[in-house]
Protein backbone atom coordinates (compact mmCIF):
# COMPACT_ATOMS: atom_id res chain seq x y z
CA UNK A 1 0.00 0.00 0.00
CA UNK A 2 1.56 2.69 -1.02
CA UNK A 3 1.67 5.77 2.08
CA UNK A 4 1.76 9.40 1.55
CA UNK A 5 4.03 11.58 4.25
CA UNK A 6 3.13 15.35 3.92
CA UNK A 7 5.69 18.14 5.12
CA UNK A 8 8.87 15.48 5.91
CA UNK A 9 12.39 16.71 6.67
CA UNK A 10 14.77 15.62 4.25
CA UNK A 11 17.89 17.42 6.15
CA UNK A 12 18.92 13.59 7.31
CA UNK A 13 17.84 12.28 3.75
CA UNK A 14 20.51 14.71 2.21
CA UNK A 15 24.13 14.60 2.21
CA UNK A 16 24.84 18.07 2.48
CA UNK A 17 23.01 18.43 5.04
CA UNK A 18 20.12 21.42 3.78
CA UNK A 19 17.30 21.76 6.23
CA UNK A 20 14.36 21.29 3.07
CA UNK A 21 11.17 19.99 3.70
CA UNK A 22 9.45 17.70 1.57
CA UNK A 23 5.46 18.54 0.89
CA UNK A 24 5.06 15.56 0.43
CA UNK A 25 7.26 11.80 0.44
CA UNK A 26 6.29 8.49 -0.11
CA UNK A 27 8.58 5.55 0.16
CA UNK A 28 9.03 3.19 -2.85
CA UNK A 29 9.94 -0.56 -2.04
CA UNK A 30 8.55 -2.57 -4.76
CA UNK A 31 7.82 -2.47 -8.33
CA UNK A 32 3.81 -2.84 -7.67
CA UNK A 33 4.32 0.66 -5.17
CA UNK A 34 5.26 2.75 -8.78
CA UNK A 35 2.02 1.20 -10.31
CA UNK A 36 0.13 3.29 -7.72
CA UNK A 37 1.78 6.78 -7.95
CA UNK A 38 0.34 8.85 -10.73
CA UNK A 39 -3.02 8.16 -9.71
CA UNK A 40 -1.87 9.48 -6.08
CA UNK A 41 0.03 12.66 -7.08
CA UNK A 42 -1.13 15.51 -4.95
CA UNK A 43 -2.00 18.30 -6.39
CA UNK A 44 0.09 17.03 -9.32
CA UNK A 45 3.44 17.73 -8.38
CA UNK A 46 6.47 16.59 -10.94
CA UNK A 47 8.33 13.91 -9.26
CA UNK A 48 11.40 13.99 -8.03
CA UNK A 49 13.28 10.53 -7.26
CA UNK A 50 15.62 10.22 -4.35
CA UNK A 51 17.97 7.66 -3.61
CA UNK A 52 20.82 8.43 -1.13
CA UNK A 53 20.62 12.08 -1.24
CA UNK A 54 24.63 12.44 -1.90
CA UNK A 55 24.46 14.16 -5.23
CA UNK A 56 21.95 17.00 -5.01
CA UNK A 57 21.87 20.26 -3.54
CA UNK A 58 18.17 21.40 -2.07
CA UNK A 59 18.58 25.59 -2.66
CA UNK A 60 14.85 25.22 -1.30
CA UNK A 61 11.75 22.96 -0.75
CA UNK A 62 11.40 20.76 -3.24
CA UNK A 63 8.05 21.68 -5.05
CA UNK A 64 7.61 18.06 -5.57
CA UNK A 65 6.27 14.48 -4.70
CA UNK A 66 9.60 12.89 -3.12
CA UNK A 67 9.67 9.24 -3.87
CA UNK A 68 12.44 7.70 -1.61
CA UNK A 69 13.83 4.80 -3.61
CA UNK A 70 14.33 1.56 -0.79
CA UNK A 71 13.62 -1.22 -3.81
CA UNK A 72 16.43 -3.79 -2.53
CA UNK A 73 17.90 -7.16 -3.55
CA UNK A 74 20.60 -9.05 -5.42
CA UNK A 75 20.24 -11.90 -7.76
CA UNK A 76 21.96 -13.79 -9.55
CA UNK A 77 20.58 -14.35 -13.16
CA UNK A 78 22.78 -16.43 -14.99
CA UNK A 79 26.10 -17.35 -15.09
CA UNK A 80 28.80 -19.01 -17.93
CA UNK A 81 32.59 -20.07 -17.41
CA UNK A 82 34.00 -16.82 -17.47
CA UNK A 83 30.90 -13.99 -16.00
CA UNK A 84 27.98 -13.27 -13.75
CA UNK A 85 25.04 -11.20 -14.20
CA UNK A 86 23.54 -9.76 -10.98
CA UNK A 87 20.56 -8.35 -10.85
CA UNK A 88 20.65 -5.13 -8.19
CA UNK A 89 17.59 -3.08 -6.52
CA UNK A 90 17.94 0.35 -7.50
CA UNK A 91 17.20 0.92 -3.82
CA UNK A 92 20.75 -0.69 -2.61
CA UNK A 93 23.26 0.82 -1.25
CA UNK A 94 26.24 1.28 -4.14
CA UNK A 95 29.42 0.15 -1.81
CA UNK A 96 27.30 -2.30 -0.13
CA UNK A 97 26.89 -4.28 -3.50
CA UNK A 98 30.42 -3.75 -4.42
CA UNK A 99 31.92 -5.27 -1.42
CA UNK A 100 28.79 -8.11 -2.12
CA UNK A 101 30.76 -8.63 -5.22
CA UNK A 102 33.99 -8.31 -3.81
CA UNK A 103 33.22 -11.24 -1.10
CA UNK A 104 32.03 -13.30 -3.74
CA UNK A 105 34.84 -12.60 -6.09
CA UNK A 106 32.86 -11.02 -8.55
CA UNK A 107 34.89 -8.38 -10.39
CA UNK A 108 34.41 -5.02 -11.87
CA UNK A 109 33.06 -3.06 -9.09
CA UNK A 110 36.04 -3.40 -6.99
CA UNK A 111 37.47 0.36 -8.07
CA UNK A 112 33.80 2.10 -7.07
CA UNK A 113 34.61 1.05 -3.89
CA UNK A 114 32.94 3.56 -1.10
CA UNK A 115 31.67 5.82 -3.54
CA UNK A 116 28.05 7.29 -1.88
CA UNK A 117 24.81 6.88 -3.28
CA UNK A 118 22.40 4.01 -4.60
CA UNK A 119 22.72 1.36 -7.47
CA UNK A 120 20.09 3.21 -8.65
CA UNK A 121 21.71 6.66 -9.07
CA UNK A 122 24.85 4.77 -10.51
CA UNK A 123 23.70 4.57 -13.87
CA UNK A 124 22.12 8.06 -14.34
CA UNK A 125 25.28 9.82 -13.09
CA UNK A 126 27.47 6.99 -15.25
CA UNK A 127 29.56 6.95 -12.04
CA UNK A 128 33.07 6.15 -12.42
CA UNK A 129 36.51 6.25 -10.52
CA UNK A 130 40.16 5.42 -11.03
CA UNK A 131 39.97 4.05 -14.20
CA UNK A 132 36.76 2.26 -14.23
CA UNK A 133 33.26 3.97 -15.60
CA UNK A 134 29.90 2.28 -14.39
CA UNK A 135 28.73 1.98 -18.30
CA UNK A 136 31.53 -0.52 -18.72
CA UNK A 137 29.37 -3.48 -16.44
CA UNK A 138 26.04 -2.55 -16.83
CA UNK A 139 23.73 -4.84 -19.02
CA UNK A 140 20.46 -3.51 -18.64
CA UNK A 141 18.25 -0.92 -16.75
CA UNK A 142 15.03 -1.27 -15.57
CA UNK A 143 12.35 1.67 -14.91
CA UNK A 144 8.80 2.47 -14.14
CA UNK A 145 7.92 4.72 -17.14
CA UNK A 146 5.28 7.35 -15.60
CA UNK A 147 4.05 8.33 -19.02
CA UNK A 148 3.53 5.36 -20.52
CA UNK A 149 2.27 3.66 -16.65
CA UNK A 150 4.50 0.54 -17.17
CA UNK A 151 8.39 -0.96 -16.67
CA UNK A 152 10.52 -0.34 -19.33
CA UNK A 153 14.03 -2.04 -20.27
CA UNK A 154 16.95 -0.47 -22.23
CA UNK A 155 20.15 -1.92 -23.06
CA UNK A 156 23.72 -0.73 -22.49
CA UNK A 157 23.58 1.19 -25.80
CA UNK A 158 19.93 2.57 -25.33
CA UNK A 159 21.18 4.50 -21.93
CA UNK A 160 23.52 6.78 -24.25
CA UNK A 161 25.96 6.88 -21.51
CA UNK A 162 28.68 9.57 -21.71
CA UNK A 163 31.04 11.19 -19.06
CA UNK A 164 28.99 11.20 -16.31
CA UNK A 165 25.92 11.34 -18.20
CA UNK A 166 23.32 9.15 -19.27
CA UNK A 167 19.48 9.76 -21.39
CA UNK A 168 18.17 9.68 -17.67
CA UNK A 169 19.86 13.35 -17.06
CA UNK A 170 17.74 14.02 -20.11
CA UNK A 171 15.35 12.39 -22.92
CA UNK A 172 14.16 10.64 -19.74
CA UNK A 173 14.33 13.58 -16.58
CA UNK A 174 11.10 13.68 -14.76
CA UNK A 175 9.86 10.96 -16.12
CA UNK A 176 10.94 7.76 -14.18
CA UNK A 177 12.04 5.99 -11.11
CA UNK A 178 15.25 3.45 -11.73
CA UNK A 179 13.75 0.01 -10.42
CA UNK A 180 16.24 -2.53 -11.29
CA UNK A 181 19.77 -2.63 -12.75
CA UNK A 182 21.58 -5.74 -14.23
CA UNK A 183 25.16 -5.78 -14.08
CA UNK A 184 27.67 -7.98 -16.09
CA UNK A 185 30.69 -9.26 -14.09
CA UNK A 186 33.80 -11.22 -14.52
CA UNK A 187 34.74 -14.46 -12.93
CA UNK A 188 38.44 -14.06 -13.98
CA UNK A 189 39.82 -9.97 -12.54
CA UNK A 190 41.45 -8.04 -14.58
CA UNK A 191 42.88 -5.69 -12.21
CA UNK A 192 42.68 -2.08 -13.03
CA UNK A 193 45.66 -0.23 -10.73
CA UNK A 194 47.20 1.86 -12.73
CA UNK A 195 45.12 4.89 -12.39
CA UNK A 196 45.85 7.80 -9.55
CA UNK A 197 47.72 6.21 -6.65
CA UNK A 198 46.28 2.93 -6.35
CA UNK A 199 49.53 0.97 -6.48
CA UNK A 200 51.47 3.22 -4.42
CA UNK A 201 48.33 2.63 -1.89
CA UNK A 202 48.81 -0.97 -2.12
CA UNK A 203 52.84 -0.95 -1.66
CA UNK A 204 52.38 0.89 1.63
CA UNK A 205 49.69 -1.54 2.80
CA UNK A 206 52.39 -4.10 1.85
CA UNK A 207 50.16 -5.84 -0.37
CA UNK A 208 52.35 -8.37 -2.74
CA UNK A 209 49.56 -10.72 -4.06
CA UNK A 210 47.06 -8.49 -6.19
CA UNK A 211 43.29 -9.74 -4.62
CA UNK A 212 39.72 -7.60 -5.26
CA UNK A 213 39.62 -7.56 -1.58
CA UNK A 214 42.94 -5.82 -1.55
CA UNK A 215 42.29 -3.10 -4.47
CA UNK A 216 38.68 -2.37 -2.75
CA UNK A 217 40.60 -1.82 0.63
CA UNK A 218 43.30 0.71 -1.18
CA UNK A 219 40.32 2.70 -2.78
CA UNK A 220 38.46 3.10 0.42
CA UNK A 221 41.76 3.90 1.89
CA UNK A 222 42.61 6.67 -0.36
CA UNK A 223 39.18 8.22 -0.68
CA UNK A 224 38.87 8.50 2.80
CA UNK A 225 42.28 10.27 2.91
CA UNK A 226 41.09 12.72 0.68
CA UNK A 227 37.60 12.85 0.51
CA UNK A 228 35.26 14.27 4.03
CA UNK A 229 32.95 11.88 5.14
CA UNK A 230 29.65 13.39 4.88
CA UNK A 231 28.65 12.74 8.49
CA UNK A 232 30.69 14.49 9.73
CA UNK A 233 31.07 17.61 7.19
CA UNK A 234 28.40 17.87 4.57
CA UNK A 235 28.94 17.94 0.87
CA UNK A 236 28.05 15.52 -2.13
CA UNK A 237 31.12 14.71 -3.48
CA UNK A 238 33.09 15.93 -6.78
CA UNK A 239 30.44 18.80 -7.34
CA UNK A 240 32.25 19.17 -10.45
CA UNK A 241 32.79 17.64 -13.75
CA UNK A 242 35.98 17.20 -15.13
CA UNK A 243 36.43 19.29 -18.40
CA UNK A 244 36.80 17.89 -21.50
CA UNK A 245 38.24 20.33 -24.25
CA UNK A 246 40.28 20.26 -27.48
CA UNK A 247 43.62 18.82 -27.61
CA UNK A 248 44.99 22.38 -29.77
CA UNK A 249 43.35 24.26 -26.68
CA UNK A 250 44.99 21.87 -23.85
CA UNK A 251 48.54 22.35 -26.23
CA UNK A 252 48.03 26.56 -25.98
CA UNK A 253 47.19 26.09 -22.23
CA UNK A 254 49.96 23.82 -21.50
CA UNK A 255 52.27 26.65 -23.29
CA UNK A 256 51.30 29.57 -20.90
CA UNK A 257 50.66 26.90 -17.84
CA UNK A 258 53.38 24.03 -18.31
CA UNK A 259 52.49 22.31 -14.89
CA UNK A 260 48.53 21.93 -16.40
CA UNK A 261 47.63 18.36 -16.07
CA UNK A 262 45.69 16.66 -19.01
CA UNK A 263 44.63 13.23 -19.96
CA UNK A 264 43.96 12.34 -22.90
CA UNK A 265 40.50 11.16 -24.25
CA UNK A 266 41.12 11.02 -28.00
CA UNK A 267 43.10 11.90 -30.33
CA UNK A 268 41.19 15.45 -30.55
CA UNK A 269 40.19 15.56 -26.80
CA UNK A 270 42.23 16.18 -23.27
CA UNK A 271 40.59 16.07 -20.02
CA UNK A 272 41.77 18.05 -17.11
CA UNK A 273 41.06 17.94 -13.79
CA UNK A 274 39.00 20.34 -12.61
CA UNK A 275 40.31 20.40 -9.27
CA UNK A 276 43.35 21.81 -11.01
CA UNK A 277 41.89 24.30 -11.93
CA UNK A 278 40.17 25.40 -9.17
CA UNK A 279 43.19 25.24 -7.14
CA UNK A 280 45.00 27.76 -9.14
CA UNK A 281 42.50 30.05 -8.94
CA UNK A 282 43.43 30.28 -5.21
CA UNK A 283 39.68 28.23 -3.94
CA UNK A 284 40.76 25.31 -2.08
CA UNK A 285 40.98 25.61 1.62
CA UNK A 286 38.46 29.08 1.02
CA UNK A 287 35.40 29.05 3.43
CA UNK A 288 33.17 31.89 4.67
CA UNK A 289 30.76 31.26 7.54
CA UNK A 290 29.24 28.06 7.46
CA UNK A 291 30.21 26.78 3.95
CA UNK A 292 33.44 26.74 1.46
CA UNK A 293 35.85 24.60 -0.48
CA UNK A 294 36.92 21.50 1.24
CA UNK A 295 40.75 21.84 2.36
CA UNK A 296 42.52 18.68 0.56
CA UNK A 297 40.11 18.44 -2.04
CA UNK A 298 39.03 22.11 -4.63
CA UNK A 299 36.20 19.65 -6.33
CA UNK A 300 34.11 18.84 -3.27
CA UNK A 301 32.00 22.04 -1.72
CA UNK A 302 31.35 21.77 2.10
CA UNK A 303 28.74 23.13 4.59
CA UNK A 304 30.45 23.14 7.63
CA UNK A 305 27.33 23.83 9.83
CA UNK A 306 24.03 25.22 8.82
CA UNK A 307 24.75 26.92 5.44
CA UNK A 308 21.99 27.35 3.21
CA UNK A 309 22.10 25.48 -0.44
CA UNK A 310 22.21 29.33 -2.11
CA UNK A 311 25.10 29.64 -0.54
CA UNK A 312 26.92 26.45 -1.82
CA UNK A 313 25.16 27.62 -5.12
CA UNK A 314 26.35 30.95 -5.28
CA UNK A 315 29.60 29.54 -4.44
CA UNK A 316 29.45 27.46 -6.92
CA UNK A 317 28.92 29.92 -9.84
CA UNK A 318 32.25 32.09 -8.22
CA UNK A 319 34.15 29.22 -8.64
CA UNK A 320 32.74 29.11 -12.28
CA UNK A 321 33.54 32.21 -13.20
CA UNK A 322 36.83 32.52 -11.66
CA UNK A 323 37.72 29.52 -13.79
CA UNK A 324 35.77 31.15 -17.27
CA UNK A 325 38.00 34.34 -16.51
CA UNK A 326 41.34 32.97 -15.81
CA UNK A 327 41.23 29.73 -18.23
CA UNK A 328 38.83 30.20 -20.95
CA UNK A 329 36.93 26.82 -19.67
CA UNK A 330 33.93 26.40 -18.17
CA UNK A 331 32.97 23.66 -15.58
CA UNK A 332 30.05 22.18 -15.27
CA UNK A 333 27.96 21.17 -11.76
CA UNK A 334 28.01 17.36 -11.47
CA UNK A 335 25.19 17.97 -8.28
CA UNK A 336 22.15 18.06 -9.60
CA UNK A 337 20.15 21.27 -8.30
CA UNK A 338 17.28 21.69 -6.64
């Protein structure tokens, strides 16, 4: 039966922390709860789908029916000699299931260790991390399609994943809750620890014989080194894309800025980090009041206390245009706004 919560807080159902309220909230925990929404919606609101709360930024109350995503489970599907193909509640917890697969030496995952959020929210966002991007292991989503009132399925190719993009940031926005999502893994690893400091993480831990259990533990290691734990300061993560930009742009930057990082993408595209960037134009460490730029990370925004999400916004577009001004680029939000 599917319950209807008017006025709920969502400051502990948020990541950074905004005191928002919610007119009204329903929890979702099974596929036959989405059959019952549109002919519920009060007043009708748009929807807006919420999974762990760790990458969106309430500037206000939502003016929207909150539909907190709790669908659970992991199943195996099928399996042949060399792969597995789970199939994941949208409502799980992301590094639970990884260190689900890691246990049962199911690889893929193991370098998304302790990122925040839900499976769910993994394949909107395309998450990704040292190396590895989310699109790479997914086989299928599933959604409840509120226009046409029934579950849809789309393949790999069908989600038009891109850097940390997917059609649900777009074709699809407003229009769905993620139910289910089935994900492809390998029997055999292929370990992946050649990207940012993974292998220097391992040395130190004085790991010799490469296991998924060790290269989970050295990610969780070094993201908690650099990355605040949202209980205890909040923020959403990277609230930042990377930039992606010509390589003949990258080459004229790299002339007048010879330090510039860049990776490249293609033979006509170089990616640099953004937290480069931001760092140069003298942000990281910067706070005022209750919110700022997170000290050992420039690409995660922070409210210390009680700031308000205009704040972190306004920040936000400073930060933008500091960057515009002194580079030429211009970043894009990874947080989705509210």
């Amino acid at each position: 039966m599917l319950t209807i919560q008017k006025n709920i807080p969502l400051l502990p159902l948020n990541t950074f922390g905004m005191a928002v309220n919610a007119p009204f909230l329903s929890v979702i925990r099974t596929v036959a709860d989405c059959a019952h929404i549109k002919a519920h919606i009060p007043n009708h609101l748009p929807i807006l789908p919420l999974g762990g709360g760790s990458n969106i930024l309430f500037t206000q109350d939502p003016q929207a029916w909150v539909l907190k995503n709790e669908i659970r489970g992991i199943h195996l599907l099928k399996e042949d000699d060399g792969s597995v193909w789970l199939e994941v509640g949208a409502g799980e917890v992301w590094n639970d299931f990884v260190q689900y697969c890691v246990q049962h030496d199911y690889a893929g995952v193991e370098n998304l260790s302790l990122i925040p959020g839900t499976v769910g929210a993994a394949p909107i966002q395309n998450i990704g991390a040292y190396g590895v991007e989310v699109k790479q292991l997914i086989d299928t989503v599933t959604f409840w399609d509120f226009n046409k009132e029934t579950l849809v399925t789309l393949d790999n190719a069908a989600c038009l994943f891109g850097y940390r993009n997917s059609i649900f940031k777009h074709e699809l926005k407003g229009q769905f809750l993620m139910t289910h999502v089935v994900f492809k893994l390998s029997k055999t690893p292929n370990f992946n620890i050649s990207y940012g400091n993974i292998q220097e993480e391992l040395d130190r831990m004085g790991i010799t014989t490469l296991s998924l259990k060790a290269v989970s533990a050295a990610v969780v290691h070094i993201r908690e080194s650099k990355l605040p734990n949202p209980k205890e300061i909040g923020n959403a993560g990277s609230f930042f894309k990377n930039p992606e930009v010509p390589h003949t742009i990258y080459q004229s930057l790299k002339d007048d800025y010879p330090t510039i990082p860049g990776y490249t993408i293609s033979e006509q595209v170089t990616k640099i980090p953004a937290a480069w960037l931001i760092e140069q134009c003298g942000w990281k460490g910067f706070r005022e009041g209750d919110f700022g730029v997170h000290q050992k990370q420039p690409l995660v925004l922070v409210n210390y206390a009680q700031a308000k999400g205009s704040d972190i916004f306004h920040l936000s577009t400073r930060i933008i245009a500091s960057v515009q001004e002194r580079f030429g680029i211009s970043l894009e939000r990874e947080v989705q706004i509210v």
